[in-house]
Protein backbone atom coordinates (compact mmCIF):
# COMPACT_ATOMS: atom_id res chain seq x y z
CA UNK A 1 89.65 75.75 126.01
CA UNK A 2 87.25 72.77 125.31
CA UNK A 3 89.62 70.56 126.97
CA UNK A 4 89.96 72.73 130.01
CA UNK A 5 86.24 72.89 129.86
CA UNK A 6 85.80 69.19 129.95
CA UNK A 7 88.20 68.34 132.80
CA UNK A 8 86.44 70.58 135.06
CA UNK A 9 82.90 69.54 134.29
CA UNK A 10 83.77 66.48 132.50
CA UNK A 11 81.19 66.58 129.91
CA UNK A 12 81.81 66.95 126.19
CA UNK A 13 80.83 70.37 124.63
CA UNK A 14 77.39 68.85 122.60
CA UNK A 15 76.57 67.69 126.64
CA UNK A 16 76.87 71.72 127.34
CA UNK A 17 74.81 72.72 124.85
CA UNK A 18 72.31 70.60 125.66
CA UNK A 19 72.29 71.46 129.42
CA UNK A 20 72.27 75.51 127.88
CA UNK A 21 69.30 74.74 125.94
CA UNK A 22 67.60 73.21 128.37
CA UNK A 23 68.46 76.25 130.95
CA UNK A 24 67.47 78.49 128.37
CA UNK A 25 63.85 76.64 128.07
CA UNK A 26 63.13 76.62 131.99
CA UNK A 27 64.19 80.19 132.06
CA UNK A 28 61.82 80.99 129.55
CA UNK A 29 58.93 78.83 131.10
CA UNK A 30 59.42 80.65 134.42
CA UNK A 31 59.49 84.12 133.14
CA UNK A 32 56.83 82.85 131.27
CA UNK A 33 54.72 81.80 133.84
CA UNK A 34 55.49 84.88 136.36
CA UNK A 35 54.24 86.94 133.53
CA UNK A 36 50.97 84.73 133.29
CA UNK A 37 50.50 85.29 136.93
CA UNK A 38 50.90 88.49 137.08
CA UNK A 39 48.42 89.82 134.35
CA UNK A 40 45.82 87.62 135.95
CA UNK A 41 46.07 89.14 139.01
CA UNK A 42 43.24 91.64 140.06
CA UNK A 43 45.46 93.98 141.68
CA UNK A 44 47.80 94.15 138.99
CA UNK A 45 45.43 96.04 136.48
CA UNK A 46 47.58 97.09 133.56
CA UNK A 47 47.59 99.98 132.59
CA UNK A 48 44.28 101.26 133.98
CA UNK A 49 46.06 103.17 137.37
CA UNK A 50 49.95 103.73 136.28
CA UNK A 51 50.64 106.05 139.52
CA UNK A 52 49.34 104.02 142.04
CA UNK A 53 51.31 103.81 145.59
CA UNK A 54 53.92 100.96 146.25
CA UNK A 55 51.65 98.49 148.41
CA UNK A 56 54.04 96.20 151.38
CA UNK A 57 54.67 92.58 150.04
CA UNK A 58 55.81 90.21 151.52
CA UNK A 59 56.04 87.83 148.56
CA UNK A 60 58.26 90.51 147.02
CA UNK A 61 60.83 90.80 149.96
CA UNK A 62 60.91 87.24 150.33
CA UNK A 63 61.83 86.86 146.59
CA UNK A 64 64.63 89.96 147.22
CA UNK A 65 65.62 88.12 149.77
CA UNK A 66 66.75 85.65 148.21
CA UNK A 67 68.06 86.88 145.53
CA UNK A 68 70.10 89.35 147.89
CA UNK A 69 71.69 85.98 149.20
CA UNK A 70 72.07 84.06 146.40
CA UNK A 71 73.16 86.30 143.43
CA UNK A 72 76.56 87.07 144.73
CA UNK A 73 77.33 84.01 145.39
CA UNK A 74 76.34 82.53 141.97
CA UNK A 75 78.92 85.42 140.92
CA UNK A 76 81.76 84.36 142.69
CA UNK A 77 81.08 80.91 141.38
CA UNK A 78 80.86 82.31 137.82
CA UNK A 79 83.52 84.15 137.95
CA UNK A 80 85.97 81.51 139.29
CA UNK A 81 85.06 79.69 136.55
CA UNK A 82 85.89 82.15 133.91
CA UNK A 83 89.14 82.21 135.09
CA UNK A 84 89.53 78.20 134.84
CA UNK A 85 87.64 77.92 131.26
CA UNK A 86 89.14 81.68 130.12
CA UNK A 87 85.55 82.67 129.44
CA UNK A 88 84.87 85.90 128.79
CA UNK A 89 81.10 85.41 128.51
CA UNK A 90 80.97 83.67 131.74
CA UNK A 91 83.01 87.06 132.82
CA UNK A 92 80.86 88.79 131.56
CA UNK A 93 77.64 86.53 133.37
CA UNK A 94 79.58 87.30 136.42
CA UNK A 95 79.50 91.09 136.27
CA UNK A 96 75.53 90.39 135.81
CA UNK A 97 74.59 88.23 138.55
CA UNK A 98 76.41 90.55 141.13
CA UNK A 99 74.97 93.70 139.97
CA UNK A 100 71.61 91.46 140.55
CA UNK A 101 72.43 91.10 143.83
CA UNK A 102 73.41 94.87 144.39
CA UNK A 103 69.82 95.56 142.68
CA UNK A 104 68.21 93.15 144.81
CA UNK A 105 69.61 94.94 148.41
CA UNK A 106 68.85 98.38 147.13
CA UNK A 107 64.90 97.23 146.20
CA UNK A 108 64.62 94.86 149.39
CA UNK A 109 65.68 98.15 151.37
CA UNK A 110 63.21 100.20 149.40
CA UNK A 111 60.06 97.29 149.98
CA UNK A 112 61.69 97.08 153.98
CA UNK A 113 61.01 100.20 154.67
CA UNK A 114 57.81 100.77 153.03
CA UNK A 115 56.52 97.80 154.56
CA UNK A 116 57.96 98.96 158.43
CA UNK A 117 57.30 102.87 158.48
CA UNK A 118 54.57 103.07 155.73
CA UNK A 119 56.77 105.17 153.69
CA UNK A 120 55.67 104.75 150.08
CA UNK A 121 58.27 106.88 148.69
CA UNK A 122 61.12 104.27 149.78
CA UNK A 123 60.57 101.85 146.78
CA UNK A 124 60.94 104.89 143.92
CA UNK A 125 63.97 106.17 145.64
CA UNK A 126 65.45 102.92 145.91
CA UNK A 127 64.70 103.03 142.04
CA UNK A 128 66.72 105.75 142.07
CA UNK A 129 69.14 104.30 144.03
CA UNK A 130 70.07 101.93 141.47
CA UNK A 131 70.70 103.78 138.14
CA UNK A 132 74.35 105.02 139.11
CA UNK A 133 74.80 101.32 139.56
CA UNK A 134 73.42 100.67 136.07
CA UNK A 135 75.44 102.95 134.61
CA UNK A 136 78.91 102.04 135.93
CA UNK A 137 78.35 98.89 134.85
CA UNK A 138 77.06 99.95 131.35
CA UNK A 139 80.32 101.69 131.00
CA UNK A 140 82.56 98.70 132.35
CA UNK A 141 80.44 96.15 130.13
CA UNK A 142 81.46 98.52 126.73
CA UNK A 143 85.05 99.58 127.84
CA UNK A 144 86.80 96.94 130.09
CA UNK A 145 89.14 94.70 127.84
CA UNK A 146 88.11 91.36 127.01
CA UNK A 147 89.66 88.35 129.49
CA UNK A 148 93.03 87.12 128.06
CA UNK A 149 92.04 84.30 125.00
CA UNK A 150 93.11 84.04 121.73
CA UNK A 151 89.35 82.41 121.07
CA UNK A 152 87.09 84.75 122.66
């Protein structure tokens, strides 16, 4: 597998690690700072008003946006790669980016139409929307078989 690995990437396995950690860290810094953002924001108060009304945003369907567009195809990517390095954690990644991008259509259709019509009951439905999505995958993650490799 490592030597399939290398010949499409052509880096050693150490280099991989390194680039993972690395991913790991900015992923963590960004969550990180989105968090940081969003608890000093005055309209974001906590816990003080819980069943407040979806409000439009336009930051949030631009970020849906592109997520909508770009999580599939980071799937298709993943997934083709699987195949080539017999990963079933990259599989597995697959699976997760494209129910990212489902996600992302349902909630940009939810924040769409609250936005357009002033319908503030589009973004909970749209919640809604997405649990039978969660759950089929839920049940595909803990019964499909794993991808044919003696080493995963």
């Amino acid at each position: 597998m490592n030597k399939t690995f290398q010949r499409v990437e052509g880096e050693t396995l150490a280099g991989l690690q390194r680039r993972s950690r690395r991913g790991f860290l900015a992923a963590a810094v960004a969550a990180g700072g989105m968090w940081k953002w969003l608890n000093d924001r005055p309209e974001v108060d906590g816990l003080a008003s819980p069943f407040r009304e979806a409000d439009r945003s336009l930051v949030g369907i631009g970020i849906l946006i592109d997520a909508a567009v770009m999580m599939p195809w980071l799937a298709n990517r993943k997934r083709k790669l699987a195949v080539v390095t017999s990963s079933a954690v990259l599989k597995a990644d697959a699976a997760e980016s494209a129910l990212c991008g489902y996600m992302a259509w349902i909630a940009l259709a939810g924040l769409v139409v609250n936005a357009i019509w002033n319908k503030p009951w589009a973004d909970p439905v749209a919640a809604l929307a997405l649990t039978p999505l969660i759950l089929r995958e839920a049940w595909e993650a803990v019964h499909s078989p794993k991808l044919g490799c003696a080493s995963c």
